[in-house]
C-alpha atoms as a PDB file:
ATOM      1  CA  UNK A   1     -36.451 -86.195-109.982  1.00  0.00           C
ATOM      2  CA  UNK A   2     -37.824 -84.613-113.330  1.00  0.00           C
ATOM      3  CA  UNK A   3     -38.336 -81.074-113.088  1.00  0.00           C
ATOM      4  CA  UNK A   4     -41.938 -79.809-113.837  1.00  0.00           C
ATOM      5  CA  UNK A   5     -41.989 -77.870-116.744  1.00  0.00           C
ATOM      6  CA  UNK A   6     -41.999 -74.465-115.652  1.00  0.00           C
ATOM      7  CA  UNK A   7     -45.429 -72.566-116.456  1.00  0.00           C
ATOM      8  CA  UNK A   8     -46.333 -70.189-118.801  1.00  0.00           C
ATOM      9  CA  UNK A   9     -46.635 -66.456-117.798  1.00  0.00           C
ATOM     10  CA  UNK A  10     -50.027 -65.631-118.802  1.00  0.00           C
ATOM     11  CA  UNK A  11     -50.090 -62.131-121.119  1.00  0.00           C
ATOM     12  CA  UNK A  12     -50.892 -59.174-119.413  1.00  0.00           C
ATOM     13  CA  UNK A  13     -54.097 -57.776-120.210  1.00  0.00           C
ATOM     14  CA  UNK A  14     -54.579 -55.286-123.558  1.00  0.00           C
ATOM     15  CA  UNK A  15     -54.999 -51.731-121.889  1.00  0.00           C
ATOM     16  CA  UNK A  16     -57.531 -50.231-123.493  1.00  0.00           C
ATOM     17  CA  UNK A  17     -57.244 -47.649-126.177  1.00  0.00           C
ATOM     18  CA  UNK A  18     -58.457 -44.471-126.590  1.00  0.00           C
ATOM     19  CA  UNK A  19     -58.068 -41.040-124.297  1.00  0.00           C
ATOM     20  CA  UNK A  20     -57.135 -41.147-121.079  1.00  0.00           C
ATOM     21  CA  UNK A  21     -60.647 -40.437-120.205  1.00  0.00           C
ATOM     22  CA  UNK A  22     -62.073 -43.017-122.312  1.00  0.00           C
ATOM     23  CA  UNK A  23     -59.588 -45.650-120.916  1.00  0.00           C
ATOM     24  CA  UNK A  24     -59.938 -44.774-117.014  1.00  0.00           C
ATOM     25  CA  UNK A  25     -63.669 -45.396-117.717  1.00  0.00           C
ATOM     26  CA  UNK A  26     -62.903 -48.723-119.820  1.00  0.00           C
ATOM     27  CA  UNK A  27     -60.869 -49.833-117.058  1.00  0.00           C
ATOM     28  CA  UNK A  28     -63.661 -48.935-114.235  1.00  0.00           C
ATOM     29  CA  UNK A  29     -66.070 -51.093-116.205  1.00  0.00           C
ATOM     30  CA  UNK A  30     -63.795 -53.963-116.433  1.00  0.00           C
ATOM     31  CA  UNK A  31     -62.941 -53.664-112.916  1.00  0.00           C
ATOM     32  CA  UNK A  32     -66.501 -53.185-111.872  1.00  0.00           C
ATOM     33  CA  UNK A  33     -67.419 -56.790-113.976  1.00  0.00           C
ATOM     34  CA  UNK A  34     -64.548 -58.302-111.882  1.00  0.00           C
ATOM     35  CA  UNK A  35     -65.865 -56.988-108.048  1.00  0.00           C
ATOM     36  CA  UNK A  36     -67.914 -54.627-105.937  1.00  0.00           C
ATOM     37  CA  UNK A  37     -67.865 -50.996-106.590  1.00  0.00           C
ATOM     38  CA  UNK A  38     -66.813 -50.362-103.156  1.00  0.00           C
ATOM     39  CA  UNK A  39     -63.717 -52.934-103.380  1.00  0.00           C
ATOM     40  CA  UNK A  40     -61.914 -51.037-106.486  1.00  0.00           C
ATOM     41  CA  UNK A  41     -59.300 -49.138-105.561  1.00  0.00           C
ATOM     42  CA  UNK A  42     -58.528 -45.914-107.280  1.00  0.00           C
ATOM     43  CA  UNK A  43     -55.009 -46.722-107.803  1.00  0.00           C
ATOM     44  CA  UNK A  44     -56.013 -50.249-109.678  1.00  0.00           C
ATOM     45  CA  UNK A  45     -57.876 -47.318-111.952  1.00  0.00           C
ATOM     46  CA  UNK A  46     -55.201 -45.274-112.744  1.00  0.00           C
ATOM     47  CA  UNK A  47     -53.054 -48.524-113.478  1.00  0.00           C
ATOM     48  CA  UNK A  48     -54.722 -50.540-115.617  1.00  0.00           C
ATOM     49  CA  UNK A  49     -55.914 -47.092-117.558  1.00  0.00           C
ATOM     50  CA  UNK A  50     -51.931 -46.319-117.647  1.00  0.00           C
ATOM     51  CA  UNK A  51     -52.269 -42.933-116.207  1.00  0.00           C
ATOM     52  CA  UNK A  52     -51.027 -41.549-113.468  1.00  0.00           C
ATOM     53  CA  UNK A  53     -53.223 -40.875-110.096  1.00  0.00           C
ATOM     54  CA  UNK A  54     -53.033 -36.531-110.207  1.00  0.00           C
ATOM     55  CA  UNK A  55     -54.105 -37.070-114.400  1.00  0.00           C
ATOM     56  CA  UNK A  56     -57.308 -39.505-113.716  1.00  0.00           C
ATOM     57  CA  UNK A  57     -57.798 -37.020-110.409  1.00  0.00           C
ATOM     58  CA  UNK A  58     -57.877 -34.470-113.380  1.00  0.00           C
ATOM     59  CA  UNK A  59     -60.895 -35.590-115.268  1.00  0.00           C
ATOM     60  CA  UNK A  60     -62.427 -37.699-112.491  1.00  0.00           C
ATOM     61  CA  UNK A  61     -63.096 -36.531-108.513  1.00  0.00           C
ATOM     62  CA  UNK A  62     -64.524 -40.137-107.796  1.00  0.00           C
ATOM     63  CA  UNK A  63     -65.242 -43.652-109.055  1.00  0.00           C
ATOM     64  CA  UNK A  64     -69.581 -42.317-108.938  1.00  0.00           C
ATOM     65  CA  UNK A  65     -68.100 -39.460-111.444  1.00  0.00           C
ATOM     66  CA  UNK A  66     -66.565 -42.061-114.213  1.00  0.00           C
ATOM     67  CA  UNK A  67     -69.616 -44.128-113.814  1.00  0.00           C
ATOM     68  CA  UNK A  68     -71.900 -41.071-114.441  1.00  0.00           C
ATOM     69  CA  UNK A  69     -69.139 -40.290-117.576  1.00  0.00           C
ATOM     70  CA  UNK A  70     -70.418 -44.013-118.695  1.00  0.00           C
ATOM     71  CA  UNK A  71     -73.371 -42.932-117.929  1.00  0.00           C
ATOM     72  CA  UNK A  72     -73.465 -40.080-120.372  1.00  0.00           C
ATOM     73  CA  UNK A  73     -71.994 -41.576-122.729  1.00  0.00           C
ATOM     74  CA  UNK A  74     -74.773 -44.646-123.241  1.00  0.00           C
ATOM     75  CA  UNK A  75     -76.957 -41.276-123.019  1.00  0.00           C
ATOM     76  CA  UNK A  76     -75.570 -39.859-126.178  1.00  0.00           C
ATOM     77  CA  UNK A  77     -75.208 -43.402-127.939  1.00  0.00           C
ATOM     78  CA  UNK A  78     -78.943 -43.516-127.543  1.00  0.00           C
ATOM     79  CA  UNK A  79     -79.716 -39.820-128.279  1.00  0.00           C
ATOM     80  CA  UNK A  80     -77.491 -40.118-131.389  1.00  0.00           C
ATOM     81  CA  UNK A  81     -79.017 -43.746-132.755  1.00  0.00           C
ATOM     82  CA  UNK A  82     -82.551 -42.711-133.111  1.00  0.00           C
ATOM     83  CA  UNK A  83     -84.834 -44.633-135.777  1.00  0.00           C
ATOM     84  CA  UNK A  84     -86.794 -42.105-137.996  1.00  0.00           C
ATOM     85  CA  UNK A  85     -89.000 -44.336-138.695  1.00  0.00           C
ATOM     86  CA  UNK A  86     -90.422 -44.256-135.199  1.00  0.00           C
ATOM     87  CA  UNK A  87     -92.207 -41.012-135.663  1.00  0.00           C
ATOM     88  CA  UNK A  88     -95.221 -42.530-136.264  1.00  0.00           C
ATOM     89  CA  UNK A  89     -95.492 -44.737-133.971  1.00  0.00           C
ATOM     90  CA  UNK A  90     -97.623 -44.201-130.156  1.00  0.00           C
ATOM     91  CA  UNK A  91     -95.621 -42.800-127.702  1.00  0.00           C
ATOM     92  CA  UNK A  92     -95.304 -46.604-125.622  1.00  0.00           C
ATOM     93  CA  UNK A  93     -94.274 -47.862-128.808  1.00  0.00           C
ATOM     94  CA  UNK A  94     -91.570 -44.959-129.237  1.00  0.00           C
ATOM     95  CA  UNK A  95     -90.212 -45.242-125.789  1.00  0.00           C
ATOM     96  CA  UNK A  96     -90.276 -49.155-126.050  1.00  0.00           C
ATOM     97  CA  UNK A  97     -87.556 -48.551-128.740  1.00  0.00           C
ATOM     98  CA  UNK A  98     -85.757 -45.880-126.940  1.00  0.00           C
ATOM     99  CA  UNK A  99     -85.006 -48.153-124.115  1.00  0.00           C
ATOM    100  CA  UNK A 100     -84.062 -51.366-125.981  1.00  0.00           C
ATOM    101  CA  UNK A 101     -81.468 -49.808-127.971  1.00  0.00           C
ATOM    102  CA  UNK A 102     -80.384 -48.400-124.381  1.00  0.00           C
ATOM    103  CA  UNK A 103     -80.304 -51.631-123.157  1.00  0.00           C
ATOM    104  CA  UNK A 104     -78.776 -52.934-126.321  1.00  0.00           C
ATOM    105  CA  UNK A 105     -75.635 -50.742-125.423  1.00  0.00           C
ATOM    106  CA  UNK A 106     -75.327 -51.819-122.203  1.00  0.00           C
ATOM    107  CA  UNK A 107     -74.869 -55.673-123.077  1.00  0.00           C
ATOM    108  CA  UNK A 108     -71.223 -55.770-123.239  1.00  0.00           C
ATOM    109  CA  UNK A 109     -71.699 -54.077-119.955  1.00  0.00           C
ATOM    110  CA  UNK A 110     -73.904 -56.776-118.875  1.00  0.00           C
ATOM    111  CA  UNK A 111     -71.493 -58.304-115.617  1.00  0.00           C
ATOM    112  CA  UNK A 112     -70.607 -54.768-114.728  1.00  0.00           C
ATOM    113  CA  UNK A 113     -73.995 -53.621-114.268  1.00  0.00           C
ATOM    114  CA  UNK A 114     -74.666 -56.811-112.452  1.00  0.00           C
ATOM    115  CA  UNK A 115     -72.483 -55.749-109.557  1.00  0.00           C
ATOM    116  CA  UNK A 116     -73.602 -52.509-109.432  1.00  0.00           C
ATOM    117  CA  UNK A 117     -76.831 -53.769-109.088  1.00  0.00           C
ATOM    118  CA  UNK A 118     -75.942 -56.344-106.444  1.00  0.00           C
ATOM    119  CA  UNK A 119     -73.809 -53.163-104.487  1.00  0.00           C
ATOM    120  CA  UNK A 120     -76.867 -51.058-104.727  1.00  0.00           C
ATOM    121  CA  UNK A 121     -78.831 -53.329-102.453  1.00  0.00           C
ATOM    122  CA  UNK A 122     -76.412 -53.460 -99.757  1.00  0.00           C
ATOM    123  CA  UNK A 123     -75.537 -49.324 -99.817  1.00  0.00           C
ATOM    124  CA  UNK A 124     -78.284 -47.158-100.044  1.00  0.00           C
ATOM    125  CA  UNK A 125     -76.685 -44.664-100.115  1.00  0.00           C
ATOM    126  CA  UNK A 126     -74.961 -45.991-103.518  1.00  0.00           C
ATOM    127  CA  UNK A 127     -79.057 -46.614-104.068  1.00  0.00           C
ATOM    128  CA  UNK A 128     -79.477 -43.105-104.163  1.00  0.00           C
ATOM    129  CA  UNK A 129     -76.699 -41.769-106.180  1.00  0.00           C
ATOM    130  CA  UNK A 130     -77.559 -44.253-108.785  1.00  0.00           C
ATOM    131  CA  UNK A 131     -81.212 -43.238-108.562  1.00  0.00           C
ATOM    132  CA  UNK A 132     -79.900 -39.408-109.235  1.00  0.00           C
ATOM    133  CA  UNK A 133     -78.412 -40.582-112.313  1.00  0.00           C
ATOM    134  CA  UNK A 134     -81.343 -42.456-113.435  1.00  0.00           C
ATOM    135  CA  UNK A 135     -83.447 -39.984-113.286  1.00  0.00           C
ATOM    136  CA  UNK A 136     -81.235 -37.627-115.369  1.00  0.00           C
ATOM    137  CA  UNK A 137     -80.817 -40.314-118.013  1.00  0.00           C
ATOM    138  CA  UNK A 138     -84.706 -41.404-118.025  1.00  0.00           C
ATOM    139  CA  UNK A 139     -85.157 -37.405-118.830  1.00  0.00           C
ATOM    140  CA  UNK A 140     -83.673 -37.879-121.895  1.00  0.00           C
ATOM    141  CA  UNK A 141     -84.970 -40.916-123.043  1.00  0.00           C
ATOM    142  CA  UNK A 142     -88.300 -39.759-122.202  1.00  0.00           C
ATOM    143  CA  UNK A 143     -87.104 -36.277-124.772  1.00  0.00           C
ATOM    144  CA  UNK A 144     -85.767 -39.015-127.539  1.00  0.00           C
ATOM    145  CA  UNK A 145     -88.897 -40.561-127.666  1.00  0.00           C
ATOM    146  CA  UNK A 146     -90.998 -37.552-127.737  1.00  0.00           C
ATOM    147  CA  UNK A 147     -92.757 -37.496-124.146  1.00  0.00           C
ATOM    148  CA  UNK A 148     -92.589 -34.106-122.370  1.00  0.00           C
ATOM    149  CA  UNK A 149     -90.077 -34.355-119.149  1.00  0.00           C
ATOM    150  CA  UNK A 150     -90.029 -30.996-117.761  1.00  0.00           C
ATOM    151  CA  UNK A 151     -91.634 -29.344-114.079  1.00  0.00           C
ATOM    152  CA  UNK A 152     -93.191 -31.221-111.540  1.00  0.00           C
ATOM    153  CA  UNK A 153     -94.900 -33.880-113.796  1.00  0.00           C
ATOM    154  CA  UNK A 154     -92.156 -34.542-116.156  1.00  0.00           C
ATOM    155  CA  UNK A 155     -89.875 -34.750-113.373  1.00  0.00           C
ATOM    156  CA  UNK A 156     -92.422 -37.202-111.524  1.00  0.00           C
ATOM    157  CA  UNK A 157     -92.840 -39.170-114.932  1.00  0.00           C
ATOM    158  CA  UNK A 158     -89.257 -39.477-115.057  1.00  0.00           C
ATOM    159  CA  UNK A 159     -88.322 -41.099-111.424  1.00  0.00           C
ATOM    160  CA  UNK A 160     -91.372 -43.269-112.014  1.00  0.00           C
ATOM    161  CA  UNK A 161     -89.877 -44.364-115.138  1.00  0.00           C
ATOM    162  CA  UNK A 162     -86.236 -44.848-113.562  1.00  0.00           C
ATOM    163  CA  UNK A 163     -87.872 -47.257-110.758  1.00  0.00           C
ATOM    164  CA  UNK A 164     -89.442 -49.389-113.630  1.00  0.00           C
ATOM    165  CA  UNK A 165     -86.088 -49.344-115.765  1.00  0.00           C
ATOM    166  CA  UNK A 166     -84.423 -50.873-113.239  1.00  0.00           C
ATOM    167  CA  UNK A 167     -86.653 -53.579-112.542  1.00  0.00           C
ATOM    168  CA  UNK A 168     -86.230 -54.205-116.193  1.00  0.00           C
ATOM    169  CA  UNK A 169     -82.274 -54.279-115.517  1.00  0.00           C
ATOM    170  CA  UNK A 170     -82.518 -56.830-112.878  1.00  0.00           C
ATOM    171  CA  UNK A 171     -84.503 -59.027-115.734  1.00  0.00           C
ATOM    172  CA  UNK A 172     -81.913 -57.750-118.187  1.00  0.00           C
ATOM    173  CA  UNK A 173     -78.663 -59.114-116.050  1.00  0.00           C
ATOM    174  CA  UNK A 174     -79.944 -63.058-116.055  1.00  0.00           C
ATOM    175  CA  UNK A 175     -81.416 -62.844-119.377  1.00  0.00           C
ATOM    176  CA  UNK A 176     -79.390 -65.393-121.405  1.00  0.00           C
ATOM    177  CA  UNK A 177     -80.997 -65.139-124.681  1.00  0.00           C
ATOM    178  CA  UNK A 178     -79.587 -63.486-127.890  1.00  0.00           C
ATOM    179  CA  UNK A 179     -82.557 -61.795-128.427  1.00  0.00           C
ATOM    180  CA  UNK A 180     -83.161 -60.236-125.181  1.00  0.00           C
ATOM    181  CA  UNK A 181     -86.717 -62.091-125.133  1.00  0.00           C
ATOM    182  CA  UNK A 182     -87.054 -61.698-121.505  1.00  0.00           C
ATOM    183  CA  UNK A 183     -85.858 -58.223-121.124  1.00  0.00           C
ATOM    184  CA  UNK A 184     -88.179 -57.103-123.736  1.00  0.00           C
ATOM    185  CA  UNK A 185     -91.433 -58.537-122.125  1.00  0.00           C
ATOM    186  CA  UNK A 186     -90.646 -57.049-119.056  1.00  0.00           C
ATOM    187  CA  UNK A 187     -90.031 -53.766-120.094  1.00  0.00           C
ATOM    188  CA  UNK A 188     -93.346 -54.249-122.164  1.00  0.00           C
ATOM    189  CA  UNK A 189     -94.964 -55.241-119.087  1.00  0.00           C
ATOM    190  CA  UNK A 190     -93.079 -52.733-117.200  1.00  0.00           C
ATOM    191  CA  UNK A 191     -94.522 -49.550-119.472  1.00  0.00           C
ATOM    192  CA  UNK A 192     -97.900 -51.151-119.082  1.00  0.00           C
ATOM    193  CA  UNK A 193     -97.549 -49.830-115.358  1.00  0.00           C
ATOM    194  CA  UNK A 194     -96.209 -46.917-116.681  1.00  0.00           C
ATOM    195  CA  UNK A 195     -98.802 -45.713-118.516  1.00  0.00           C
ATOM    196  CA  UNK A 196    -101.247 -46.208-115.616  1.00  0.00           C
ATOM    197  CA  UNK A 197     -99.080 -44.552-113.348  1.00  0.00           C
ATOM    198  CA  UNK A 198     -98.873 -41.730-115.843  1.00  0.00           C
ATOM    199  CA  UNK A 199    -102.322 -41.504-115.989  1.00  0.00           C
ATOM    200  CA  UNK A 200    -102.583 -41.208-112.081  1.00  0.00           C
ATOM    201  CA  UNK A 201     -99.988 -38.619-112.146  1.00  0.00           C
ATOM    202  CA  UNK A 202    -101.575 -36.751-114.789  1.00  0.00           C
ATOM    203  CA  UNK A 203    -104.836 -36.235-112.505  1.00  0.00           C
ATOM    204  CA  UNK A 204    -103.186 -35.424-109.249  1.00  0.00           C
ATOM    205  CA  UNK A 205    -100.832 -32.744-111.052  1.00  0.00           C
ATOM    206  CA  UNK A 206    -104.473 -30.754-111.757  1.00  0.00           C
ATOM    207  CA  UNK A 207    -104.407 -30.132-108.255  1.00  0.00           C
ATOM    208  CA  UNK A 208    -100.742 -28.954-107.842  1.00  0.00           C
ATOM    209  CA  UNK A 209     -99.871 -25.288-108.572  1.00  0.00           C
ATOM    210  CA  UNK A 210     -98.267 -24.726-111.453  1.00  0.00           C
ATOM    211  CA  UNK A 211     -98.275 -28.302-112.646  1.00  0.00           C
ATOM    212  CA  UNK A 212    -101.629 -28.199-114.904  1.00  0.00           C
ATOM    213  CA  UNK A 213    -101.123 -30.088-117.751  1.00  0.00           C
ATOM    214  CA  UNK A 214    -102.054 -28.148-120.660  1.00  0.00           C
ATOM    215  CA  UNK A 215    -104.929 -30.783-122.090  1.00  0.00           C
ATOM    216  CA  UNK A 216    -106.853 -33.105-120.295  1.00  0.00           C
ATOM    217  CA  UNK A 217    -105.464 -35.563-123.364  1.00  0.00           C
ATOM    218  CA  UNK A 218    -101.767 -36.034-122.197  1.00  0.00           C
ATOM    219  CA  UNK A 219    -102.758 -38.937-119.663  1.00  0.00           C
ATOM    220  CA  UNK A 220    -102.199 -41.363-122.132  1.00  0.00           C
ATOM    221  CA  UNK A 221     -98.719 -40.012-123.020  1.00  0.00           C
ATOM    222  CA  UNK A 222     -97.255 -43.258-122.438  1.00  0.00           C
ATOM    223  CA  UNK A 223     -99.707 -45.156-124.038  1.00  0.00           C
ATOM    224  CA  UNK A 224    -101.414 -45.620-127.377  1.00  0.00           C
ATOM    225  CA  UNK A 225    -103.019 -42.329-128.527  1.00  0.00           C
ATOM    226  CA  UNK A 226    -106.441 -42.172-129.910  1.00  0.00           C
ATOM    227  CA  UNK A 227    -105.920 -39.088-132.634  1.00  0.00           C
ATOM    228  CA  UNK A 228    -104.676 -36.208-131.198  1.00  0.00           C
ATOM    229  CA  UNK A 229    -100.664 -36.876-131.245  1.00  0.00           C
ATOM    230  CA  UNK A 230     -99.849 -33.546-130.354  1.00  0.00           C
ATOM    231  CA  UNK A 231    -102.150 -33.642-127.039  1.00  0.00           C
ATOM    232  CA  UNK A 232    -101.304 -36.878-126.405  1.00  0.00           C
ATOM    233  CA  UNK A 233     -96.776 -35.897-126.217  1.00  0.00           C
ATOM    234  CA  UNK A 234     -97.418 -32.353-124.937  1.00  0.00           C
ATOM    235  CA  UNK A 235     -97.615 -33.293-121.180  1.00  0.00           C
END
């Protein structure tokens, strides 16, 4: 009988380069793409980053804390990949572009976040740590594009904000065109809300202490101003 010809080993995978940081969080992501947050091991971390488990328990105290590094990370991407030429433009219009060149650098990212997404319904507890780290993020995209994000209102504009982002997310993860078509008209659609619920916001703050809004004008801050720019990003 004819031997079957024996099969070929298949390569190992490339590690990934970089620090040992920046490879334990390369390797979470890949993992993360492959299965549930909860079902990666910290050992399968420390192996495929090529570190040892007391180095990655040196920069990292838990798998939450190298997504939150990722996290920060996309943060400074965006912070650091701002468009002059938006200056000009409404605040909606602004923030519009904030968040598609957020989601823009999350697209090789696209399967991980996927699984996060799907893990997040089923732990809600993983709900509300990711829901932390929204909010942080959405503070600074809310900064980048020139919206005020700070005390009661800013902090209220900025959960409101997370909520809708990740609605856009769920559009973003089955969104199979190049060009991000559906993404984009959701999160269009999406800061339509937003502006309304700014606008809501806005009025109940006047009745909070130490949450007046310092012109009656900010309401629109996520929308289209009508000629007072300062007034309308000074919320």
């Amino acid at each position: 009988m004819a031997r079957k010809p024996a099969r070929a080993k298949a390569d190992p995978p490339t590690p990934p380069t970089g620090s040992d940081r920046e490879r334990i969080i390369a390797t979470f992501m890949a993992l993360l793409a492959e299965k549930p947050i909860e079902r990666i091991d910290l050992t399968e971390i420390a192996a495929g980053a090529g570190v040892s488990l007391g180095a990655m328990r040196g920069e990292f105290p838990s798998k939450l804390a190298i997504l939150a590094a990722h996290t920060k990370a996309i943060d400074r991407a965006v912070l650091e990949g701002g468009d002059g030429d938006m200056t000009e433009e409404p605040p909606r219009e602004r923030l519009f572009d904030v968040l598609m060149r957020r989601i823009e650098l999350l697209a090789p990212h696209k399967e991980a976040l996927a699984s996060l997404l799907r893990s997040a319904r089923r732990n809600p507890g993983l709900a509300l740590a990711l829901n932390h780290m929204a909010v942080r993020s959405q503070q600074w995209m809310l900064a980048a594009a020139g919206i005020h994000a700070s005390g009661p209102l800013g902090m209220a504009r900025a959960q409101g904000l997370a909520l809708l982002y990740a609605r856009v997310l769920r559009t973003f993860v089955r969104d199979d065109d190049e060009g991000n078509a559906r993404t984009m008209a959701e999160l269009d659609r999406a800061l339509g809300r937003g502006a309304r619920l700014s606008s809501v916001l806005a009025d109940l703050c006047r009745f909070v202490p130490g949450c007046r809004p310092r012109r009656r004008h900010h309401r629109r801050d996520w929308d289209e101003d009508e000629g007072d720019e300062e007034a309308t990003v000074a919320a």
